[in-house]
N, C-alpha and C. Protein backbone atom coordinates (compact mmCIF):
# COMPACT_ATOMS: atom_id res chain seq x y z
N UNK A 1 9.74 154.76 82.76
CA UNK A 1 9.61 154.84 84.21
C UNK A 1 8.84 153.63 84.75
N UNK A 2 7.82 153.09 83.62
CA UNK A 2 6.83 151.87 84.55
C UNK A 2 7.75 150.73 84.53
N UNK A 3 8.79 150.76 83.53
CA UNK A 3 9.36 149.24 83.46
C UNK A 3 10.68 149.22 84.26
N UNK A 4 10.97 150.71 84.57
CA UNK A 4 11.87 150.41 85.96
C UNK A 4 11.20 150.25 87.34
N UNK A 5 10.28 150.90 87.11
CA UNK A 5 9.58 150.41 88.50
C UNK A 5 9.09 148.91 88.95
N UNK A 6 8.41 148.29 87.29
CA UNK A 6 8.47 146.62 87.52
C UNK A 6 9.77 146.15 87.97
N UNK A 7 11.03 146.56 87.62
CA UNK A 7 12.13 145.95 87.91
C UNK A 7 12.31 146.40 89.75
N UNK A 8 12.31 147.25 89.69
CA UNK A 8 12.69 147.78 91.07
C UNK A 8 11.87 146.84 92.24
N UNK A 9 9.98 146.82 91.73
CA UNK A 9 9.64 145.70 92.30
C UNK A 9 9.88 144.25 92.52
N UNK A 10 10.16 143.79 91.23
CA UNK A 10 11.15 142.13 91.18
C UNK A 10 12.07 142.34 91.79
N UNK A 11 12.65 142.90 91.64
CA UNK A 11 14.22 142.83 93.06
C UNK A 11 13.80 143.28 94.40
N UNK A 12 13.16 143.77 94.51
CA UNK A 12 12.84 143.91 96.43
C UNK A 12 11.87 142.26 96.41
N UNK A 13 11.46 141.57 95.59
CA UNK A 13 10.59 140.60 95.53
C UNK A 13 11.76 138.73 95.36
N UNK A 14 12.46 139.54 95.28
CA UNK A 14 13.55 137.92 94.84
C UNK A 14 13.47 137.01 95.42
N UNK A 15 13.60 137.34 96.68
CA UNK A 15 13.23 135.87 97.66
C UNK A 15 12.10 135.63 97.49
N UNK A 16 11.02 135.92 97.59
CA UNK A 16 9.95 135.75 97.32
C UNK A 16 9.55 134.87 96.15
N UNK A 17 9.84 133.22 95.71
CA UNK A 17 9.30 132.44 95.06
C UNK A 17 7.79 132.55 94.49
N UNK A 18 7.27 132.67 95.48
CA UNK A 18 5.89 132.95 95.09
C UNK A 18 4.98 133.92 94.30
N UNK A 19 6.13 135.24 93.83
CA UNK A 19 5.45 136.24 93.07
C UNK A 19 5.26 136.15 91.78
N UNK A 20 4.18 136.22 91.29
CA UNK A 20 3.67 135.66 89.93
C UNK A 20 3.77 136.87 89.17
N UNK A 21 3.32 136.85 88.05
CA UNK A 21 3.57 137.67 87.36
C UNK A 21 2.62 138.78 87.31
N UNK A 22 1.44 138.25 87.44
CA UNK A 22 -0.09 138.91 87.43
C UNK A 22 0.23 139.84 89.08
N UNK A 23 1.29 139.52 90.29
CA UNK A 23 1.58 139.87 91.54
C UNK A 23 2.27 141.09 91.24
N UNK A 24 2.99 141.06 90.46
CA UNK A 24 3.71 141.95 89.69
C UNK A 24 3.43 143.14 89.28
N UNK A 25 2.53 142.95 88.00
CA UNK A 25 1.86 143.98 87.57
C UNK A 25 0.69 144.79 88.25
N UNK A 26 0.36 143.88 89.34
CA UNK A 26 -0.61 144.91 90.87
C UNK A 26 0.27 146.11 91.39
N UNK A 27 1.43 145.38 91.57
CA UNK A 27 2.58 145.73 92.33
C UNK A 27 2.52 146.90 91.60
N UNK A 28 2.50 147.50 90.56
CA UNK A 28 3.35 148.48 89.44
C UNK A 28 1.45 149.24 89.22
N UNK A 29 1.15 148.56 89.21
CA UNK A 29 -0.04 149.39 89.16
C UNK A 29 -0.77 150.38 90.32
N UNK A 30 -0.54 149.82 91.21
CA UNK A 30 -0.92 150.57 92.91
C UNK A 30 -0.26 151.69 92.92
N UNK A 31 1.08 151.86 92.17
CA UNK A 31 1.83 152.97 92.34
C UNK A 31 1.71 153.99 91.53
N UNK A 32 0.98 153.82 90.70
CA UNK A 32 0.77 154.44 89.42
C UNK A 32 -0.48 155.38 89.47
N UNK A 33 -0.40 156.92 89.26
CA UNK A 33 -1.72 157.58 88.70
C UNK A 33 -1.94 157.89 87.64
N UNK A 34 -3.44 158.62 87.34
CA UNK A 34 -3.71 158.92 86.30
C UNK A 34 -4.17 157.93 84.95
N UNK A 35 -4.29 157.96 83.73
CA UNK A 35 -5.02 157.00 82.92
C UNK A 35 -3.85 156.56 82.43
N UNK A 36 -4.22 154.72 81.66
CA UNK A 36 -3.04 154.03 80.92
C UNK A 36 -3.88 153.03 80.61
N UNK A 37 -3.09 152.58 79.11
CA UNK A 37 -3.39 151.07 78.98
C UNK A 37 -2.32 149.73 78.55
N UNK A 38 -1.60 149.12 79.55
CA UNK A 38 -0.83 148.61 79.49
C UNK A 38 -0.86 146.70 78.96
N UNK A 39 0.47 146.73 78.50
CA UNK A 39 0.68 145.36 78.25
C UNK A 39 2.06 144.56 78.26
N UNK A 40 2.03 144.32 79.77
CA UNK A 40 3.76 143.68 80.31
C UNK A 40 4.24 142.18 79.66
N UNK A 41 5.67 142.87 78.90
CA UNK A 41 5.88 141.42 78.70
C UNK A 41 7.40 141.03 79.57
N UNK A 42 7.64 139.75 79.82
CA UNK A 42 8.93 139.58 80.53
C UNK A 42 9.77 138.16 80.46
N UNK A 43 10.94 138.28 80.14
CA UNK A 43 12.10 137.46 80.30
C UNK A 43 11.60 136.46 81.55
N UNK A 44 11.05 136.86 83.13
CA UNK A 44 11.15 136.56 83.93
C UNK A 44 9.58 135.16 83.60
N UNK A 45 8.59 135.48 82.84
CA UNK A 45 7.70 135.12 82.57
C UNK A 45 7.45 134.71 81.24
N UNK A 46 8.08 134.23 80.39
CA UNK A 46 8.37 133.75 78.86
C UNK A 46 7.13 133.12 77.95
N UNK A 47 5.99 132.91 78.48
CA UNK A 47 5.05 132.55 78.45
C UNK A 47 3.41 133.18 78.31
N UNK A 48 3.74 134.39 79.23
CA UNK A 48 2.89 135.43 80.06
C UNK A 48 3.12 136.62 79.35
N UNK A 49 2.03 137.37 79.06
CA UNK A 49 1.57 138.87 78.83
C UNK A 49 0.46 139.38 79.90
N UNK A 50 0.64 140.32 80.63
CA UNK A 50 -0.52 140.86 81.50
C UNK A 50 -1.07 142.09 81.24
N UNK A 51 -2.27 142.39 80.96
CA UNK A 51 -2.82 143.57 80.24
C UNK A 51 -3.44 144.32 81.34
N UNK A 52 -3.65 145.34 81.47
CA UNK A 52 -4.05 146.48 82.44
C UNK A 52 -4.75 147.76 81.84
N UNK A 53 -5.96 148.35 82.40
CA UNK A 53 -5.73 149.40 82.17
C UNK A 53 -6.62 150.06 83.43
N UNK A 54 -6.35 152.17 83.20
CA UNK A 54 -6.99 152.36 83.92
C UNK A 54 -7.30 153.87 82.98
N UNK A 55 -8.64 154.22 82.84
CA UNK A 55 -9.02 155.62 82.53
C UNK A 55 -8.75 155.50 80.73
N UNK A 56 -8.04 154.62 79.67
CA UNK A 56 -8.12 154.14 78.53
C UNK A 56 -8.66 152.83 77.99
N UNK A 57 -8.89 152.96 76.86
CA UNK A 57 -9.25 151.22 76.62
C UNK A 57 -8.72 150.23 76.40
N UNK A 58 -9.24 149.13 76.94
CA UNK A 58 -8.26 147.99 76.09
C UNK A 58 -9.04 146.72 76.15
N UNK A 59 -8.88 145.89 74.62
CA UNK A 59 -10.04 144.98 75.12
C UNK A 59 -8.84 143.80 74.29
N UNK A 60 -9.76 142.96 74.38
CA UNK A 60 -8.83 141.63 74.12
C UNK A 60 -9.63 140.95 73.02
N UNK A 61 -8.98 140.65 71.90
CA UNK A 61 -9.96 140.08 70.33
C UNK A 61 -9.19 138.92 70.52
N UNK A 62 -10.80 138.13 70.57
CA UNK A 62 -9.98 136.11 70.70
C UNK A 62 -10.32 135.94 69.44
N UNK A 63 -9.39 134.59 68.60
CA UNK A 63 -9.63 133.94 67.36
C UNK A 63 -9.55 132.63 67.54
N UNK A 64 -10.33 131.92 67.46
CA UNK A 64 -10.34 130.30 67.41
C UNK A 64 -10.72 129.67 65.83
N UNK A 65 -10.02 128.82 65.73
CA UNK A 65 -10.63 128.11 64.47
C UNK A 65 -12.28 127.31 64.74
N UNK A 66 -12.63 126.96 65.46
CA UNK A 66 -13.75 126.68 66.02
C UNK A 66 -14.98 127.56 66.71
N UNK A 67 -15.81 127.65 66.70
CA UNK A 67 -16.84 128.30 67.60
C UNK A 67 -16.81 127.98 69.21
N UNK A 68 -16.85 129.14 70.07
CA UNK A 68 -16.28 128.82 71.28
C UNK A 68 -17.54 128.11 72.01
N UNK A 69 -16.97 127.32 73.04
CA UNK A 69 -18.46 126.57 73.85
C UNK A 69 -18.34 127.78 74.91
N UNK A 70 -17.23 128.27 75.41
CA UNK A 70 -17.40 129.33 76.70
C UNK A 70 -16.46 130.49 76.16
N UNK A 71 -16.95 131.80 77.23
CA UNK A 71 -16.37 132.88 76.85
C UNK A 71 -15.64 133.53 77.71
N UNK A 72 -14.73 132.84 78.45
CA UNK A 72 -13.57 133.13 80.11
C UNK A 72 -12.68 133.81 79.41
N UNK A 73 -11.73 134.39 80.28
CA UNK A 73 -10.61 134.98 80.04
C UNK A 73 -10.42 135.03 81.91
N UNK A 74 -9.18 135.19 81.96
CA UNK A 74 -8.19 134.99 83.50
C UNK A 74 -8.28 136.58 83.56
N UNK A 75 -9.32 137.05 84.12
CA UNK A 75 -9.45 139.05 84.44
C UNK A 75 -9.86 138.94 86.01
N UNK A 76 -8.99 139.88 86.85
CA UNK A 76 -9.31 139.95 88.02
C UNK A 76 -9.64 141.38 88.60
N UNK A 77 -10.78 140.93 89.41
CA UNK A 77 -11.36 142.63 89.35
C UNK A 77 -10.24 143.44 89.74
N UNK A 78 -10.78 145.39 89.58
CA UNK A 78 -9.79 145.82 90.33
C UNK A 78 -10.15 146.53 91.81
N UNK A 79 -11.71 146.41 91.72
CA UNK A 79 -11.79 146.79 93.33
C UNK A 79 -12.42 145.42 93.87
N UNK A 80 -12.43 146.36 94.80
CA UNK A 80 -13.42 144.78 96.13
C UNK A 80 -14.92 143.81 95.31
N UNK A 81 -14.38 142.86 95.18
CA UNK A 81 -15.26 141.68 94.71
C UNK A 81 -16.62 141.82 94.84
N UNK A 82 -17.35 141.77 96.29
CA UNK A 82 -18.06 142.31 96.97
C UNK A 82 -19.41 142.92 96.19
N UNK A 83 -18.68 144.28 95.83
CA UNK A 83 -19.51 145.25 95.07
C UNK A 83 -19.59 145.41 93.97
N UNK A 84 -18.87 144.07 92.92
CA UNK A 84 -18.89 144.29 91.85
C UNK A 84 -19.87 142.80 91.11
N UNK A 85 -20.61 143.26 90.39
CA UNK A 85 -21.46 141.72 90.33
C UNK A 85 -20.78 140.87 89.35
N UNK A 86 -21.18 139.51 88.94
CA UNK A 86 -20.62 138.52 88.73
C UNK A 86 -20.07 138.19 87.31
N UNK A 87 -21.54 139.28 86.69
CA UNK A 87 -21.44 139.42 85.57
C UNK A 87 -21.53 140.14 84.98
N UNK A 88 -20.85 141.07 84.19
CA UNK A 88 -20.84 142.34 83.27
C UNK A 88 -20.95 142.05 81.62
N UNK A 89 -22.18 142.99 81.86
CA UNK A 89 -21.73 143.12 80.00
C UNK A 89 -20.85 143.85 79.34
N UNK A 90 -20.40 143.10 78.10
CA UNK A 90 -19.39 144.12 77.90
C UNK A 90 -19.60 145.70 77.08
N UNK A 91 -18.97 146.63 76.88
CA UNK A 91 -19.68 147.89 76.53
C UNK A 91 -20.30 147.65 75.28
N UNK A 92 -20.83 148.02 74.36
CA UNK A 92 -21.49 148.42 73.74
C UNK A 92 -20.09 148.75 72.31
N UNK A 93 -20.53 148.01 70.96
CA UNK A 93 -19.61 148.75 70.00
C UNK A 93 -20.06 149.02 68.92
N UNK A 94 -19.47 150.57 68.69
CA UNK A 94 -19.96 151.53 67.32
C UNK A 94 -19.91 150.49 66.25
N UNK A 95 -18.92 149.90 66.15
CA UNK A 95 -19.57 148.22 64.97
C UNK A 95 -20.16 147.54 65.35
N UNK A 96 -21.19 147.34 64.98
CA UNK A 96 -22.61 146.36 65.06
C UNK A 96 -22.11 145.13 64.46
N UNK A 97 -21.36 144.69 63.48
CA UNK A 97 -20.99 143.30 63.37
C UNK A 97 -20.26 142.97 64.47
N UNK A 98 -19.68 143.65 65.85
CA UNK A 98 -18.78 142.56 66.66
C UNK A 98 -20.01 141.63 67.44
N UNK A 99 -19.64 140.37 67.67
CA UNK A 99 -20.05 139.70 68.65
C UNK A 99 -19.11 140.48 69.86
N UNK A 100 -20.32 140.24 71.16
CA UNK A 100 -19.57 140.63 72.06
C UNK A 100 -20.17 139.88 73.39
N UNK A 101 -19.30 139.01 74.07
CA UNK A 101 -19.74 138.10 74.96
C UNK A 101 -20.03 138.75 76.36
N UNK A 102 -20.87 138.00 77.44
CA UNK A 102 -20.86 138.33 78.38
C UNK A 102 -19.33 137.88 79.00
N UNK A 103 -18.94 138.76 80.26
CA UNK A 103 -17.37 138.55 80.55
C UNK A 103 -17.38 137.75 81.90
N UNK A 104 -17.30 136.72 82.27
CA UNK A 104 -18.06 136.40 84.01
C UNK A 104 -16.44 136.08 84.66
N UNK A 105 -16.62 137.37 85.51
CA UNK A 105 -15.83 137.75 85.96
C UNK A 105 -15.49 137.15 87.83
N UNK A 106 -15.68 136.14 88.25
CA UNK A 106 -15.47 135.64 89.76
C UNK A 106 -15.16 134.65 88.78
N UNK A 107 -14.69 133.97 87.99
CA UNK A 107 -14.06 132.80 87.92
C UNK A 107 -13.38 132.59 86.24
N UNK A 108 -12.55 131.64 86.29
CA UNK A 108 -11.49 131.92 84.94
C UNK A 108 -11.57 130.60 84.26
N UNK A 109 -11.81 130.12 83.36
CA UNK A 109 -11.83 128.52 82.21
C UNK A 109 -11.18 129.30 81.42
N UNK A 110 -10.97 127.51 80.86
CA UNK A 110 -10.04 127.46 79.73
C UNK A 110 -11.09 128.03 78.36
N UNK A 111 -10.80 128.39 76.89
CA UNK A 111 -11.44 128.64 75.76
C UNK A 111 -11.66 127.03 75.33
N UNK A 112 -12.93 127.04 75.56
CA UNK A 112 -13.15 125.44 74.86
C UNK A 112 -13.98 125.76 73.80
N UNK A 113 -13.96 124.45 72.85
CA UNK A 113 -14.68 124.27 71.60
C UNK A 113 -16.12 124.00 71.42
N UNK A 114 -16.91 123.69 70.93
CA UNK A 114 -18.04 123.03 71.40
C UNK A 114 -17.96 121.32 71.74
N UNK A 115 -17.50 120.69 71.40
CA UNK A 115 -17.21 119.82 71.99
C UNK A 115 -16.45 119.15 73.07
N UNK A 116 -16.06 120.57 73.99
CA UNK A 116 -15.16 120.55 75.20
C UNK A 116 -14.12 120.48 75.35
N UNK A 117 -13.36 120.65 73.99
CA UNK A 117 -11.53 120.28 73.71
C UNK A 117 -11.24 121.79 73.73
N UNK A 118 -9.79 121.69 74.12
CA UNK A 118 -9.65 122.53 74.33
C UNK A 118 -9.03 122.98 72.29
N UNK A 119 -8.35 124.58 72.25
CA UNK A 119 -8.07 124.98 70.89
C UNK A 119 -7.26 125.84 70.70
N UNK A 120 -6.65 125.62 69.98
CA UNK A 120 -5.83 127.11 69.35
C UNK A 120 -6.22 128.81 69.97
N UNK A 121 -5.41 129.27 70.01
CA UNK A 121 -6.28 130.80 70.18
C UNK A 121 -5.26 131.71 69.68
N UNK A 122 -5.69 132.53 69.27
CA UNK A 122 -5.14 134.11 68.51
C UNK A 122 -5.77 134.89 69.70
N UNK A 123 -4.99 135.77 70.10
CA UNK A 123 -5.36 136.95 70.74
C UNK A 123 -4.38 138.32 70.49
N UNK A 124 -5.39 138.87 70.63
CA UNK A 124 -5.27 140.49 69.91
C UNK A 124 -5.46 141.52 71.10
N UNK A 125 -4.64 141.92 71.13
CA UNK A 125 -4.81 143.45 72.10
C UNK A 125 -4.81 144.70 71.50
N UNK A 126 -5.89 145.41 72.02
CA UNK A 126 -6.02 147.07 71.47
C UNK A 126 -6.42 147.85 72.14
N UNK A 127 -6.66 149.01 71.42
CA UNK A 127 -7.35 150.40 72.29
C UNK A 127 -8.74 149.99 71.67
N UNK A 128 -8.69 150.05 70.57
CA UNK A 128 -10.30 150.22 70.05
C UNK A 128 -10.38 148.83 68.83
N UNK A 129 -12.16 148.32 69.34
CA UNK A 129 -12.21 147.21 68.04
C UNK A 129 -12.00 147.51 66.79
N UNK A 130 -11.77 148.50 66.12
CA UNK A 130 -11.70 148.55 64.67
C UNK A 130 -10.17 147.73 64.27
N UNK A 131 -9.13 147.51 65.18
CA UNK A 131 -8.07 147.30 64.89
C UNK A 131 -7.98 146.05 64.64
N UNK A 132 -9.21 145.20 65.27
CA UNK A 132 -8.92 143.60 65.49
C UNK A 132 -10.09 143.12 64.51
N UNK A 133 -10.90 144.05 63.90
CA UNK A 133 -11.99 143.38 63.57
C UNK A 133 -11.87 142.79 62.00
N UNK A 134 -10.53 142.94 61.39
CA UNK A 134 -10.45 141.91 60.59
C UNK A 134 -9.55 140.71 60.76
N UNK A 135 -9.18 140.17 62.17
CA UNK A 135 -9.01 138.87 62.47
C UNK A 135 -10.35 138.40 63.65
N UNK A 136 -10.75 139.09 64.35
CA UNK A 136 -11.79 138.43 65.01
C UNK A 136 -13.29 139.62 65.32
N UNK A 137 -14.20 138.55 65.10
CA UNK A 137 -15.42 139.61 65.33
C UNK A 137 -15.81 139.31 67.67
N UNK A 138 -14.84 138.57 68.09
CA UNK A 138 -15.08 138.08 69.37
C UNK A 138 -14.01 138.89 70.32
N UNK A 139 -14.91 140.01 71.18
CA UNK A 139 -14.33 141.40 71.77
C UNK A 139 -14.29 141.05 73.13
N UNK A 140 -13.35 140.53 74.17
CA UNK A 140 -13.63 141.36 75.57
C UNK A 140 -12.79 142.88 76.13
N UNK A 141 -13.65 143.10 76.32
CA UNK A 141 -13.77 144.67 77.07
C UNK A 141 -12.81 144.65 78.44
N UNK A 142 -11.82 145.49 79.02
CA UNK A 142 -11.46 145.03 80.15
C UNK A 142 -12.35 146.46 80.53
N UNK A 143 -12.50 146.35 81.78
CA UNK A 143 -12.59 147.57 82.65
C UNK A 143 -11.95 148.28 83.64
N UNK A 144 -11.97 149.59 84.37
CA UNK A 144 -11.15 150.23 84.73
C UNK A 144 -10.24 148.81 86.17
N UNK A 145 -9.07 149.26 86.29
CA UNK A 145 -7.92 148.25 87.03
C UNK A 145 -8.43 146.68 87.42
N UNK A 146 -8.66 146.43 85.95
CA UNK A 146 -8.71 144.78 85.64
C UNK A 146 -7.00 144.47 85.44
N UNK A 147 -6.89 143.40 85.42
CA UNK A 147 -5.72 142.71 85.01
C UNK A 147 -6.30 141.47 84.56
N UNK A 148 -5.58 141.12 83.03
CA UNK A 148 -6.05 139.69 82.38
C UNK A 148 -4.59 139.24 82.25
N UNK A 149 -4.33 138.20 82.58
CA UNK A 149 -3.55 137.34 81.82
C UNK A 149 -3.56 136.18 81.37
N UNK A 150 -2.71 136.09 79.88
CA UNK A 150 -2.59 135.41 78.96
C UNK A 150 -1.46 134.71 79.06
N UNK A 151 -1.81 133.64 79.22
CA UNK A 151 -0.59 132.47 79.82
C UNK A 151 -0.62 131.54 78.67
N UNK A 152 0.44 130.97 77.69
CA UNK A 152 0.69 130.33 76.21
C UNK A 152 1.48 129.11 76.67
């Protein structure tokens, strides 16, 4: 039902050049109740995965061959800016070996190295860290109607 409804939205959206993909998955999400944790992929966007959730978990496990200089990810709140502060920590995990970064959430960079180049990245999507924690010990947390996307 959600991935006819993304469709149903792209076609009332056709003329519309300007609808991105991340426009998209708002679109499909506004309409939607109750808990989920989603991850859209599309023909229309070949490049792009957009992760969502609301009332389940889902966090995002980065892998770099390098040690990261910053810890961004492209997550846009899901209520009013306003009232949500700048910076969140991320929850708390029953494994004590994850690193777990602060998430700073009013603005989006690239994953750089320590020497400012940019790098490779592995990313991992789940419900819970135990799934990712033997490719990366580096967790972000989304929170309730975030949207991240991962643009390759």
């Amino acid at each position: 039902a959600i991935a006819k409804l993304a469709k149903y939205i792209w076609d009332s959206q056709k003329g519309n050049k300007q609808l991105t993909f991340t426009d998209l998955v708002k679109g499909v999400v506004k309409e939607l109740e109750g808990a989920f944790a989603m991850i859209f992929k599309s023909v229309h966007f070949p490049n792009e995965i957009v992760a969502t959730r609301r009332g389940s978990p889902l966090l995002i496990g980065v892998k770099t061959p390098k040690k990261l200089k910053v810890d961004y990810v492209d997550v846009e709140f899901g209520g009013i800016a306003e009232e949500l502060p700048s910076e969140v920590d991320a929850a708390p995990s029953s494994l004590g070996a994850l690193e777990v970064p602060k998430l700073r959430r009013s603005e989006s960079r690239a994953f750089l190295s320590e020497d400012g180049q940019p790098q490779q990245i592995e990313y991992f999507l789940a419900s819970d860290p135990s799934a990712v924690v033997e490719h990366t010990k580096t967790v972000l947390y989304l929170l309730d109607d975030d949207i991240a996307n991962i643009a390759g």
